[in-house]
Protein backbone atom coordinates (compact mmCIF):
# COMPACT_ATOMS: atom_id res chain seq x y z
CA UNK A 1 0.00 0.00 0.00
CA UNK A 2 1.50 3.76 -1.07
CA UNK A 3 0.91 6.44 0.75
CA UNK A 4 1.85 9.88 -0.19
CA UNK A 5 3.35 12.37 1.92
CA UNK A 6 0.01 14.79 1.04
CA UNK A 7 -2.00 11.67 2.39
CA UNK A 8 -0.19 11.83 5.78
CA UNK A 9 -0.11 15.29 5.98
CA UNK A 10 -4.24 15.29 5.77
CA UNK A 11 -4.01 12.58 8.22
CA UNK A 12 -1.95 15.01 10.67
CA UNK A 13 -3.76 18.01 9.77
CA UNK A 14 -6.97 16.13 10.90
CA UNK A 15 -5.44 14.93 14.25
CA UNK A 16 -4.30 18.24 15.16
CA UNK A 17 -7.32 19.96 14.46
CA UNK A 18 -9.06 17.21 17.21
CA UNK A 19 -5.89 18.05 19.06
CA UNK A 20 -6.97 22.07 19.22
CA UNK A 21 -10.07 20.81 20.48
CA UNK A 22 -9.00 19.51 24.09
CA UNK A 23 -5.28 20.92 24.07
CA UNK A 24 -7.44 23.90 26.37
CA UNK A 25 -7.93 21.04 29.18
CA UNK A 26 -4.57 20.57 29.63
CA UNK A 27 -3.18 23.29 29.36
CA UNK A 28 -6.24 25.20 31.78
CA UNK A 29 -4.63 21.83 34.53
CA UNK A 30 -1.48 22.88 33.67
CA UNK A 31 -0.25 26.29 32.39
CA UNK A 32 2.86 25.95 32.34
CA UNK A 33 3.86 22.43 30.50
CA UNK A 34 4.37 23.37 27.06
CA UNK A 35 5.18 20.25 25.65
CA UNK A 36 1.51 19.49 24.37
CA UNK A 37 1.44 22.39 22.43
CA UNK A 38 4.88 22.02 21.45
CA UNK A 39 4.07 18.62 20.09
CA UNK A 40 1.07 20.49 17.92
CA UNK A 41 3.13 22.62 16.54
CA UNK A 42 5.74 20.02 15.46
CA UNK A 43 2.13 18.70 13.80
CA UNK A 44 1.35 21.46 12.13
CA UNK A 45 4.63 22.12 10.31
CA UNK A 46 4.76 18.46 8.66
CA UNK A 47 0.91 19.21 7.38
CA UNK A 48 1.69 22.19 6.33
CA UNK A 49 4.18 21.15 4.07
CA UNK A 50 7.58 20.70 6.53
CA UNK A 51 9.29 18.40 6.77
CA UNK A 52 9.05 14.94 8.95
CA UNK A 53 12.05 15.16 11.25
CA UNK A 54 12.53 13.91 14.65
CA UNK A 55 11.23 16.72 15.73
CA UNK A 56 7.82 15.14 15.07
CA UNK A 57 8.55 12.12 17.42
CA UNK A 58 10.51 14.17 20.08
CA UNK A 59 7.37 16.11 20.68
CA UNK A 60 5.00 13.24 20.03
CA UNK A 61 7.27 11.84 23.18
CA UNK A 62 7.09 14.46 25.42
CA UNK A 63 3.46 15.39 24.81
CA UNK A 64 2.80 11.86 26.31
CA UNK A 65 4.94 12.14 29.25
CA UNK A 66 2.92 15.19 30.04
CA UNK A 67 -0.35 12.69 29.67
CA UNK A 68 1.37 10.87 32.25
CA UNK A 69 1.74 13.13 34.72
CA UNK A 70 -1.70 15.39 34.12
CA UNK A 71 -3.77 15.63 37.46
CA UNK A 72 -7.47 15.02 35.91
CA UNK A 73 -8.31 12.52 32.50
CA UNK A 74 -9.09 15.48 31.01
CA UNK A 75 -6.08 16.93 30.81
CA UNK A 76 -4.55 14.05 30.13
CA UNK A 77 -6.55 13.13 27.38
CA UNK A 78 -5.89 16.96 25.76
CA UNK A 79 -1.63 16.36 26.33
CA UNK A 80 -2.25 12.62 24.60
CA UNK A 81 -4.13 14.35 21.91
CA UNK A 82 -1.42 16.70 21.16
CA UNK A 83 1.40 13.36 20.94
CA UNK A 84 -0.98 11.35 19.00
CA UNK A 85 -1.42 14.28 15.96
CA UNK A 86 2.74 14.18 16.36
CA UNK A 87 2.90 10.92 16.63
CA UNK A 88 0.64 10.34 13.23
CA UNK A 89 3.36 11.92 11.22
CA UNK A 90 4.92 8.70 11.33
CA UNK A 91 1.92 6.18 9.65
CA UNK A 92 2.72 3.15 8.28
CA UNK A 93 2.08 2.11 4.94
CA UNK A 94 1.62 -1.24 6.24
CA UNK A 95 -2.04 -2.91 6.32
CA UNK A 96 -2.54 -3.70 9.74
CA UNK A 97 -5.48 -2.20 12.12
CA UNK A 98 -3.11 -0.77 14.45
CA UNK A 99 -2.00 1.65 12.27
CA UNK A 100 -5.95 3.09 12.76
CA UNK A 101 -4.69 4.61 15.88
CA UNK A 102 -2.71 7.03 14.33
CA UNK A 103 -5.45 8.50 12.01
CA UNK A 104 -7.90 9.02 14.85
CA UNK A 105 -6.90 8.33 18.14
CA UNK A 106 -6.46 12.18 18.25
CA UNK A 107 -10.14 12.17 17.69
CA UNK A 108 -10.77 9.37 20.14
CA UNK A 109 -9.22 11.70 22.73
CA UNK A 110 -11.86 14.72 21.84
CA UNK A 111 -14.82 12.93 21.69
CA UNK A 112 -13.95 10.97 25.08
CA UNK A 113 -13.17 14.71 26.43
CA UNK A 114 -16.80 15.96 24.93
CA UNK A 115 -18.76 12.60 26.76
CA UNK A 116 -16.62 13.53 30.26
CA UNK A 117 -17.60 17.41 30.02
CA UNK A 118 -20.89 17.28 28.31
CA UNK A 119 -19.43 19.86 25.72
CA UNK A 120 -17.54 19.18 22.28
CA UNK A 121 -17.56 17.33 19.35
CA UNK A 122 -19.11 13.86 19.32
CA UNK A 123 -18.58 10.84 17.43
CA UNK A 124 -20.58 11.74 14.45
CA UNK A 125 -19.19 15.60 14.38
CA UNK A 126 -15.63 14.47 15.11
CA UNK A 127 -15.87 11.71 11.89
CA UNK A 128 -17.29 14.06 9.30
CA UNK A 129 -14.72 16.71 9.95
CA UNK A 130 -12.16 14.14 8.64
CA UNK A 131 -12.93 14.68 5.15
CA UNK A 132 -12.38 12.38 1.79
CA UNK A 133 -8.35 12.45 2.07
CA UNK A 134 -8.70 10.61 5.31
CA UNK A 135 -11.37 8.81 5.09
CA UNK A 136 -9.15 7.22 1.97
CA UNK A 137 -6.57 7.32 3.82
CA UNK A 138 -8.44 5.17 6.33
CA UNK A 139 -10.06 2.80 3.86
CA UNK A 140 -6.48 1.30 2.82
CA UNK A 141 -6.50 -0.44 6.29
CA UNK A 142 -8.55 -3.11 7.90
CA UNK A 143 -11.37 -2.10 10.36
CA UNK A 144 -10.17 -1.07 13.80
CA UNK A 145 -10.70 -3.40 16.58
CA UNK A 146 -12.87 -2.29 19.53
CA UNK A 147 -10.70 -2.48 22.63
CA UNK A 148 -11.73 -2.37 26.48
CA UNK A 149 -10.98 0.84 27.18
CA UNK A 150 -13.32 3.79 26.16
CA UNK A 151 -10.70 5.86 24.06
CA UNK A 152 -9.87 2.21 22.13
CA UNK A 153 -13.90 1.78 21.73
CA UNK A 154 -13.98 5.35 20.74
CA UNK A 155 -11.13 4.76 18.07
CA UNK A 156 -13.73 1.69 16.66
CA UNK A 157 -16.78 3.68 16.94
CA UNK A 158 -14.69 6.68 14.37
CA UNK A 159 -13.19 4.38 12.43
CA UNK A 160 -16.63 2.94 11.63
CA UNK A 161 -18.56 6.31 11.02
CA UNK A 162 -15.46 7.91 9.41
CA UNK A 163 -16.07 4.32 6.66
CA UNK A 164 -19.55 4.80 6.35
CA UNK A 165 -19.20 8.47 5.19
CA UNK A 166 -19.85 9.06 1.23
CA UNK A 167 -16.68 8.56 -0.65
């Protein structure tokens, strides 16, 4: 399976856009850990046309560690976000579910933020704001599995609606 660099950089685009959504949790928890937004901006160079360097995976890295250490899921769902649109700089061509993850756990993250807070985008809004490039993009792998946590049954419940959009 090919994928172009334009492909992965709609991918990205479309994780840190979910990203911008809860990056305000964390950073409300925590004002002065930057590496979350750090880790969105390394995101938002590659999709807008930089290049993918380590610094992608350095901040995807350290946006996680934050995760680790935020005080409320919230927040830690909002620094996760962040390393995940990162993080999805790096998809593999390679046809395995797993690599689902990296298209929308970004957007698994949001719409588990908008269910804990009763505010923000939802399953459905969250998968049409993906768009054709992704949902292409998404198409070239098998069907995510659902998992037992809620973010890994929120990554199933996308990756379904995300399908069933028109091509």
């Amino acid at each position: 399976m090919d994928l172009t660099l334009d492909d992965i950089r709609a991918v990205v685009a479309f994780a840190a856009d979910c990203a911008d959504l809860v990056l305000p949790g964390f950073e409300d928890a925590v004002p002065d850990d930057v590496r979350p937004r750090e880790a969105l901006a390394a995101a938002r160079t590659f999709a807008g046309g930089g290049p993918r360097t380590v610094a992608q995976r350095t901040a995807a890295f350290a946006a996680h560690r934050a995760a680790e250490a935020a005080p409320t899921e919230v927040a830690r769902l909002g620094a996760q976000a962040c390393g995940d649109a990162a993080a999805a700089a790096y998809l593999h061509p390679l046809a395995q579910a797993t690599q689902v993850g990296h298209v929308l756990r970004s957007a698994a993250c949001a719409a588990r933020v908008a269910e804990l807070t009763g505010s923000g985008a939802g399953v459905a809004d969250l998968a049409g704001r993906a768009g054709p490039r992704v949902r292409a993009v998404l198409l070239r792998y098998p069907a995510a599995p659902g998992g037992r946590s809620r973010p890994a049954r929120l990554v199933a419940e996308l990756d379904a609606a995300v399908r069933g959009l028109p091509g």
